[in-house]
N, C-alpha and C. Protein backbone atom coordinates (compact mmCIF):
# COMPACT_ATOMS: atom_id res chain seq x y z
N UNK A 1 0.84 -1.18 0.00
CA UNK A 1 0.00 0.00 0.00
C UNK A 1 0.89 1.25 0.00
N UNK A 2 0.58 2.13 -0.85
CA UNK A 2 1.35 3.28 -0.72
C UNK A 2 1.08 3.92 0.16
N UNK A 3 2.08 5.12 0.81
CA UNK A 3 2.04 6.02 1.83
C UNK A 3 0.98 6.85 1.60
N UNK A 4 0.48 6.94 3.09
CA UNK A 4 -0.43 8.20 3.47
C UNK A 4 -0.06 9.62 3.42
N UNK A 5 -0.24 10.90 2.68
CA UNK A 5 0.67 12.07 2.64
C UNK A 5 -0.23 12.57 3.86
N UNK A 6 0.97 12.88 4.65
CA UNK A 6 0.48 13.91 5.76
C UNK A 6 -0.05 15.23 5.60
N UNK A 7 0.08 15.72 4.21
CA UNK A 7 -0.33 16.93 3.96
C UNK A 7 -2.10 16.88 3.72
N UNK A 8 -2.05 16.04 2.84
CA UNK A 8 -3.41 16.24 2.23
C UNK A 8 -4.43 15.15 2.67
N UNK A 9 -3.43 13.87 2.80
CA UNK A 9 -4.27 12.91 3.76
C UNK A 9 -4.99 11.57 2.18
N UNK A 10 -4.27 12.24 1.69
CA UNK A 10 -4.49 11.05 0.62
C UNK A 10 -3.05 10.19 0.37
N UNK A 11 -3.47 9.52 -0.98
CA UNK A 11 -2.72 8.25 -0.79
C UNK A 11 -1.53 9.08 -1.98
N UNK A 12 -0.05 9.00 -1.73
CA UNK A 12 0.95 9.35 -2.75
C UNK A 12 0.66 8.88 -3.59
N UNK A 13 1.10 9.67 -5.30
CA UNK A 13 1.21 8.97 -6.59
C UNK A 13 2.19 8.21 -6.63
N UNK A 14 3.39 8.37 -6.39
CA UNK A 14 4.14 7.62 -6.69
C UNK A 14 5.46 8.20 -6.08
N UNK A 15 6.50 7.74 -6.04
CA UNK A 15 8.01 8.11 -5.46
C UNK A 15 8.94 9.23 -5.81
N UNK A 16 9.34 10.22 -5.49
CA UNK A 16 10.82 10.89 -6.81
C UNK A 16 11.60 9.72 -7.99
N UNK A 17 11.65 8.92 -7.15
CA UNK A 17 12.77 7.97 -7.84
C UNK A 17 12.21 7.12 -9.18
N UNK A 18 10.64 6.88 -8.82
CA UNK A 18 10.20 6.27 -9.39
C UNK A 18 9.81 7.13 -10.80
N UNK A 19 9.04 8.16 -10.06
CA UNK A 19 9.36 9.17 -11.51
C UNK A 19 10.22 9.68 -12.44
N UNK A 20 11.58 9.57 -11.30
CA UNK A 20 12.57 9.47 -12.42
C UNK A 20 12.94 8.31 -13.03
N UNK A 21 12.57 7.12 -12.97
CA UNK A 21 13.46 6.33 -13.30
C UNK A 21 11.61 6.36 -14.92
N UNK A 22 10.81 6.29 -14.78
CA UNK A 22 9.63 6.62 -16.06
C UNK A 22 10.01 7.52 -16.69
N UNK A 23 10.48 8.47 -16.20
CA UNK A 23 10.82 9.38 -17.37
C UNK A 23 11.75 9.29 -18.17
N UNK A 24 12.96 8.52 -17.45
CA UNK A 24 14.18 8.11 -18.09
C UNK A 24 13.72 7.16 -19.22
N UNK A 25 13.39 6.27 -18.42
CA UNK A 25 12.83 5.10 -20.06
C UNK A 25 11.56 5.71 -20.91
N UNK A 26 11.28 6.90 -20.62
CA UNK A 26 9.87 7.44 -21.50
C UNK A 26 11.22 8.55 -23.06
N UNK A 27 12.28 8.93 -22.56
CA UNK A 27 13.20 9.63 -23.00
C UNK A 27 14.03 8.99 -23.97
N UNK A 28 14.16 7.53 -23.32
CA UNK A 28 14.80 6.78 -24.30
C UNK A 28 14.14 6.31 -25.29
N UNK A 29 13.14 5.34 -24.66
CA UNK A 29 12.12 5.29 -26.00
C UNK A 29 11.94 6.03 -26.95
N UNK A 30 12.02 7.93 -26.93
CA UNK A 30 11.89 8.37 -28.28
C UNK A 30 13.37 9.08 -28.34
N UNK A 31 14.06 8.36 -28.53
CA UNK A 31 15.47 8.34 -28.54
C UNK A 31 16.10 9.06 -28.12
N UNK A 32 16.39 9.19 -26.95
CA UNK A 32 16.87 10.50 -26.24
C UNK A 32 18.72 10.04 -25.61
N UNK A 33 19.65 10.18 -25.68
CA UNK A 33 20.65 9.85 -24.62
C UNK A 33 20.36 10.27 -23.06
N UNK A 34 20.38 9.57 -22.08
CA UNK A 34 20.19 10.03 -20.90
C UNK A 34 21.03 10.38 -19.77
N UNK A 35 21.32 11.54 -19.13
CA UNK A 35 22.16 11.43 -17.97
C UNK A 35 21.19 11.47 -16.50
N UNK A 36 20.93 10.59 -15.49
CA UNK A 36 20.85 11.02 -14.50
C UNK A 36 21.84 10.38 -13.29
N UNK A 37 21.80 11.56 -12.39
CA UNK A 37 23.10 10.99 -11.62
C UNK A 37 22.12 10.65 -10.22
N UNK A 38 22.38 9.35 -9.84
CA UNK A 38 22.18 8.33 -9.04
C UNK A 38 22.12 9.08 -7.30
N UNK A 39 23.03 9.64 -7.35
CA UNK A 39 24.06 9.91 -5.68
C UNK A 39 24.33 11.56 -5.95
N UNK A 40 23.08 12.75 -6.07
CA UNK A 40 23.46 14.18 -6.35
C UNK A 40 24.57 14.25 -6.00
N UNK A 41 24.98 13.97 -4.82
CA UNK A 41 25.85 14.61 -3.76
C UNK A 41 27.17 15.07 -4.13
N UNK A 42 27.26 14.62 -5.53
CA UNK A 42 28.51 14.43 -6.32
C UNK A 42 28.27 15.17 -7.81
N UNK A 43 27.68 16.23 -7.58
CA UNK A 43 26.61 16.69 -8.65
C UNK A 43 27.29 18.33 -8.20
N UNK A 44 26.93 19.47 -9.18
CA UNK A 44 26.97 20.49 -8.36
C UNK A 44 25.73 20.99 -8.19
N UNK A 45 25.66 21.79 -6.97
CA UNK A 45 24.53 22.08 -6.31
C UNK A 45 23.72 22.23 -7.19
N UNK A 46 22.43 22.19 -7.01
CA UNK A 46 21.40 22.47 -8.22
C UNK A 46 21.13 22.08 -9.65
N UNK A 47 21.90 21.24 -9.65
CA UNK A 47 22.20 20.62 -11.31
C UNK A 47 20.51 19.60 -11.51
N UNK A 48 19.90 19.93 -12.58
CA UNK A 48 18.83 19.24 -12.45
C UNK A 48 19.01 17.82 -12.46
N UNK A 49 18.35 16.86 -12.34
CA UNK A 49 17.93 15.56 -12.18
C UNK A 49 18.63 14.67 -13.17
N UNK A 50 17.64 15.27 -14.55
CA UNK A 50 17.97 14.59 -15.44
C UNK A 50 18.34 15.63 -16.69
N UNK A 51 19.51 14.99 -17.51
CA UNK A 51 19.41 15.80 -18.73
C UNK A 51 19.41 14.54 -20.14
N UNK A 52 18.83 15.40 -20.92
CA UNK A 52 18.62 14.51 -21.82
C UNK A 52 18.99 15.23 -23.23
N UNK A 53 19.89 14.22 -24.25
CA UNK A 53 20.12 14.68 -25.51
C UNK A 53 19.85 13.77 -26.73
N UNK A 54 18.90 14.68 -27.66
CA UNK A 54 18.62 13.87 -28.72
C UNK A 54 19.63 13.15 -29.65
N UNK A 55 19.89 12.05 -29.52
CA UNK A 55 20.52 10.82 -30.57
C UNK A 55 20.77 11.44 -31.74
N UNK A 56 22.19 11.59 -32.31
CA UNK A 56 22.32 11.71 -33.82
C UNK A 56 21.85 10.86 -34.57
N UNK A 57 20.58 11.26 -35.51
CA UNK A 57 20.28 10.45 -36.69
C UNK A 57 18.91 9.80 -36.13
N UNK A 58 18.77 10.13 -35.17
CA UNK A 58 16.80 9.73 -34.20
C UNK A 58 16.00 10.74 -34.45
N UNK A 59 14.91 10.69 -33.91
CA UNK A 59 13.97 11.66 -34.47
C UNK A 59 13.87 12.95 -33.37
N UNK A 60 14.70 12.80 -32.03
CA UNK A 60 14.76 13.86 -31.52
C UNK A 60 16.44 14.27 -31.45
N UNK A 61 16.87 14.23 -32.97
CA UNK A 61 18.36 14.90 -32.89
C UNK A 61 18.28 16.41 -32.94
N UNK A 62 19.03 17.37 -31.93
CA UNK A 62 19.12 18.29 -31.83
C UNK A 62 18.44 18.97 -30.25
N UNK A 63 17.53 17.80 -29.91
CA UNK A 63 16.97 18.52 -28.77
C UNK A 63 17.88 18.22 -27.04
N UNK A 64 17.52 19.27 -26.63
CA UNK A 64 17.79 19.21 -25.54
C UNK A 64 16.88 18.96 -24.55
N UNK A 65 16.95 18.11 -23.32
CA UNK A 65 15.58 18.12 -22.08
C UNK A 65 16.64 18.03 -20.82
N UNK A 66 16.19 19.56 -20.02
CA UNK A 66 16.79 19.09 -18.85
C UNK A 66 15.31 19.23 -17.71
N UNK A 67 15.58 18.13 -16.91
CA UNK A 67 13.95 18.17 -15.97
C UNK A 67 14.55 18.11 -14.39
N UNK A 68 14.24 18.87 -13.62
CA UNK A 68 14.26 18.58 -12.29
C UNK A 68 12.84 17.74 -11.81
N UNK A 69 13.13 17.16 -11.05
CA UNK A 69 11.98 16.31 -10.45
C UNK A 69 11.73 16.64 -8.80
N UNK A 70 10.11 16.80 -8.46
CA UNK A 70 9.83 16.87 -7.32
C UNK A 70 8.56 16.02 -6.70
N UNK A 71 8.84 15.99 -5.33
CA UNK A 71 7.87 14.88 -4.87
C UNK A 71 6.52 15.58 -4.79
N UNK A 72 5.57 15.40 -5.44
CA UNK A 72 4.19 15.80 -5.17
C UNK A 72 2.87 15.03 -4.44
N UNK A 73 1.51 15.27 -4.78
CA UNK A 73 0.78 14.81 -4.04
C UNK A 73 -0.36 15.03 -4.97
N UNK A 74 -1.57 14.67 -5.22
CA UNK A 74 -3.07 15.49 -5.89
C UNK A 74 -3.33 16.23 -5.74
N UNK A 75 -3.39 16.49 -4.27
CA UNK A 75 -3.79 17.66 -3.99
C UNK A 75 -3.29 19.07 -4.62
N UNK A 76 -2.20 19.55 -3.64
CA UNK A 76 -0.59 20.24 -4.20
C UNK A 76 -0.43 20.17 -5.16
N UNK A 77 -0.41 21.03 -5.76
CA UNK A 77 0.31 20.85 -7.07
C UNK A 77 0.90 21.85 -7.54
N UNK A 78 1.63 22.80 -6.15
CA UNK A 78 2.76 23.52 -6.01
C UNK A 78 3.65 22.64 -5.67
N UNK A 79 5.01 23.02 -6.36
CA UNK A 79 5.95 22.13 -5.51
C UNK A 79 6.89 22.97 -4.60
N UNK A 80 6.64 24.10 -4.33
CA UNK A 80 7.28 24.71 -2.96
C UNK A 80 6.28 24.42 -2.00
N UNK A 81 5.49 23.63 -2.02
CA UNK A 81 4.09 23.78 -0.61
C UNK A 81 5.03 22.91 0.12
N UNK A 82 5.79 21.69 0.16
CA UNK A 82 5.85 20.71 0.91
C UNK A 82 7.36 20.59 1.04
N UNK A 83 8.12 20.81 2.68
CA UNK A 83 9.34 21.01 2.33
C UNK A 83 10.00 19.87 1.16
N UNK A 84 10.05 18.79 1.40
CA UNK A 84 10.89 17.78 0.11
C UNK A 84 10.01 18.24 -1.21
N UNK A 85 9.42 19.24 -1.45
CA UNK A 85 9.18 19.20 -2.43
C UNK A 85 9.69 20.96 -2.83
N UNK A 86 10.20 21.32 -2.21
CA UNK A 86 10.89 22.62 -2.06
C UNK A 86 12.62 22.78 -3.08
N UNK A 87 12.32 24.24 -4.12
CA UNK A 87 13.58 23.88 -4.55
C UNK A 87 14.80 23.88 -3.90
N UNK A 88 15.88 23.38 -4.24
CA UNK A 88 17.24 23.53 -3.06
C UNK A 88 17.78 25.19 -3.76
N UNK A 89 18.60 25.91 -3.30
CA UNK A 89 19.54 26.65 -3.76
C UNK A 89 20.07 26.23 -4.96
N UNK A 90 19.94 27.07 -6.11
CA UNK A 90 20.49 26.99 -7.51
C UNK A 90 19.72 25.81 -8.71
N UNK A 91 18.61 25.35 -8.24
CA UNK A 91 17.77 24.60 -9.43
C UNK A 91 17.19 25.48 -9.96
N UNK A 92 16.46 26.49 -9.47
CA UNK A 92 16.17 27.49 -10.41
C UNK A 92 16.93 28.50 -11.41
N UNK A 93 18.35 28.67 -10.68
CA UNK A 93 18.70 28.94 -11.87
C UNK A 93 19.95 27.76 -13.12
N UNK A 94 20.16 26.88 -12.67
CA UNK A 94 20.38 25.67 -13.50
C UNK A 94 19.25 25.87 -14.42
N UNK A 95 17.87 25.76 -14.08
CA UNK A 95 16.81 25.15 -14.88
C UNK A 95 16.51 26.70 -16.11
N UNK A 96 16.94 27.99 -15.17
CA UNK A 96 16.73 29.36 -16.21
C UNK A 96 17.85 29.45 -17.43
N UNK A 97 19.07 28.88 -17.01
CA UNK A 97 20.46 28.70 -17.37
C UNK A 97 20.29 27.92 -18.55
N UNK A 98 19.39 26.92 -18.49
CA UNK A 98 19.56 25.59 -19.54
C UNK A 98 18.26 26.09 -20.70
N UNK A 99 17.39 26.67 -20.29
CA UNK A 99 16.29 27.25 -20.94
C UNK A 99 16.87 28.50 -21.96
N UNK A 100 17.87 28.67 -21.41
CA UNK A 100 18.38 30.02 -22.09
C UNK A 100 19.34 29.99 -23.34
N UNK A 101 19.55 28.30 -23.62
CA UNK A 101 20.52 27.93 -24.09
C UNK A 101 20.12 28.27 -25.80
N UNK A 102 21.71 28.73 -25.92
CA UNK A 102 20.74 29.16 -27.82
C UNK A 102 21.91 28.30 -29.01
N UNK A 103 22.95 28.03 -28.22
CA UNK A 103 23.90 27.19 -28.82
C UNK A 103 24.92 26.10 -28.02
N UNK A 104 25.12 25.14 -28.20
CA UNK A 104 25.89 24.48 -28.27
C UNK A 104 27.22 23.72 -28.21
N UNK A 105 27.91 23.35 -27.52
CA UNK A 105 29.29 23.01 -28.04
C UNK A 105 29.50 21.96 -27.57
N UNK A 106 30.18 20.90 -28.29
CA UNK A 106 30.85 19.70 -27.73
C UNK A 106 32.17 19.48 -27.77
N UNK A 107 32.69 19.05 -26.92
CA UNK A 107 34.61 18.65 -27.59
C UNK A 107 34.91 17.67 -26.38
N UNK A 108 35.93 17.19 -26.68
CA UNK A 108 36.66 16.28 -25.99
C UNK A 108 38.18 17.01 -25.50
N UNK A 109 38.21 17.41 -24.18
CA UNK A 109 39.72 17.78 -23.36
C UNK A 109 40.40 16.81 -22.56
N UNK A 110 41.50 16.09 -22.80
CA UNK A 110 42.10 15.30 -22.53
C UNK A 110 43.04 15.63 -21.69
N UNK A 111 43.37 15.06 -20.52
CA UNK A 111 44.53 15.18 -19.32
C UNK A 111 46.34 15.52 -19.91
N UNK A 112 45.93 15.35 -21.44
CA UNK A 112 47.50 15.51 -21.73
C UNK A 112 47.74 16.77 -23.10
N UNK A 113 46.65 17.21 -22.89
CA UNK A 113 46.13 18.37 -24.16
C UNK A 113 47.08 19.38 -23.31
N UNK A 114 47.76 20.56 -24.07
CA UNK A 114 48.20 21.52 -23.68
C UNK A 114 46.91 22.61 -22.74
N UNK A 115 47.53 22.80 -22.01
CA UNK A 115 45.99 24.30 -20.86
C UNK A 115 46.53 25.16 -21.46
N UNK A 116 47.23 25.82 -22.76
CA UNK A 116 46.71 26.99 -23.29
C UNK A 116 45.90 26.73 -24.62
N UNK A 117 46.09 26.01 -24.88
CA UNK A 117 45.46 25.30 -25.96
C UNK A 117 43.86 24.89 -25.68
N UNK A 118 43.44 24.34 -24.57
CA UNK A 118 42.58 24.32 -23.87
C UNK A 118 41.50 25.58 -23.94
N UNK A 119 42.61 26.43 -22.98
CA UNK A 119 41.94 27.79 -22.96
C UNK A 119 41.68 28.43 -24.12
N UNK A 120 42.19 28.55 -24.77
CA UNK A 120 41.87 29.46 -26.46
C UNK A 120 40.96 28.62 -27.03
N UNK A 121 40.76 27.16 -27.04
CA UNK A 121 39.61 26.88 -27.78
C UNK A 121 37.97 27.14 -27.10
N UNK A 122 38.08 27.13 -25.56
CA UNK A 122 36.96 27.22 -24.75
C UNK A 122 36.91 28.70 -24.95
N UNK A 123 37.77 29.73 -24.87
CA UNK A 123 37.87 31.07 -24.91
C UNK A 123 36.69 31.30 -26.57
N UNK A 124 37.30 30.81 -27.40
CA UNK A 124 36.69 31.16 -28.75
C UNK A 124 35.60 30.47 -29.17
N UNK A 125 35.24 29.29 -28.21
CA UNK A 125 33.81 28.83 -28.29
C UNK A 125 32.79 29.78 -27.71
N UNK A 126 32.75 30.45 -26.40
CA UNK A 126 32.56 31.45 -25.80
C UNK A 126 31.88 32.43 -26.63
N UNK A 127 32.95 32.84 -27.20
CA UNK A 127 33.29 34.28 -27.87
C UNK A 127 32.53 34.40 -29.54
N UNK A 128 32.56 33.08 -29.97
CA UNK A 128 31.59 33.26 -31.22
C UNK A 128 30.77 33.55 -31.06
């Protein structure tokens, strides 16, 4: 039997975890690559939940999804009403940060790449 929410006195939908782990396989299914990290704690503060990138050559190539996830209830359906369902410091702006995004970049920096070399290419990715 699922938990009783003390707030509203009805029965929970379902878990954080569990929602994330549906959305993850709802992401893949329409071909999405998925990151979510298991153990935040090792995350930086506020980094949303999950991010997701469309598959080269799938039908969602090019998109981006980043989702924070919070524990809700039927009732509620604010998610600052209930502290665990309260944002932490910096998801809001992770989540304004990633919304804002208008381009792109990928590369690979390797432990044995020159750091000025480094810097001038991150410098001029920047800067375009």
């Amino acid at each position: 039997m699922r938990p009783l929410c003390h707030v509203c006195h009805e029965y929970d939908l379902e878990s954080e975890a569990q929602l994330q782990d549906r959305l993850c396989d709802l992401l893949r299914l329409k071909g999405y690559l998925v990151s979510h990290a298991l153990d935040s704690r090792h995350s930086e503060p506020g980094l949303p939940d999950i991010i997701a990138v469309g598959r080269k050559g799938g039908p969602a190539e090019g998109s981006l999804i980043v989702v924070e996830t919070k524990k809700g209830n039927a009732k509620l359906r604010e998610a600052t009403v209930t502290k665990r369902g309260r944002y932490l410091p910096g998801q809001q702006d992770w989540l304004d940060a990633f919304a804002a995004v208008r381009r792109t970049d990928a590369m690979v920096v390797r432990t044995t790449d020159d750091w000025d070399s480094v810097v001038a290419k991150l410098t001029k990715e920047v800067l375009r």
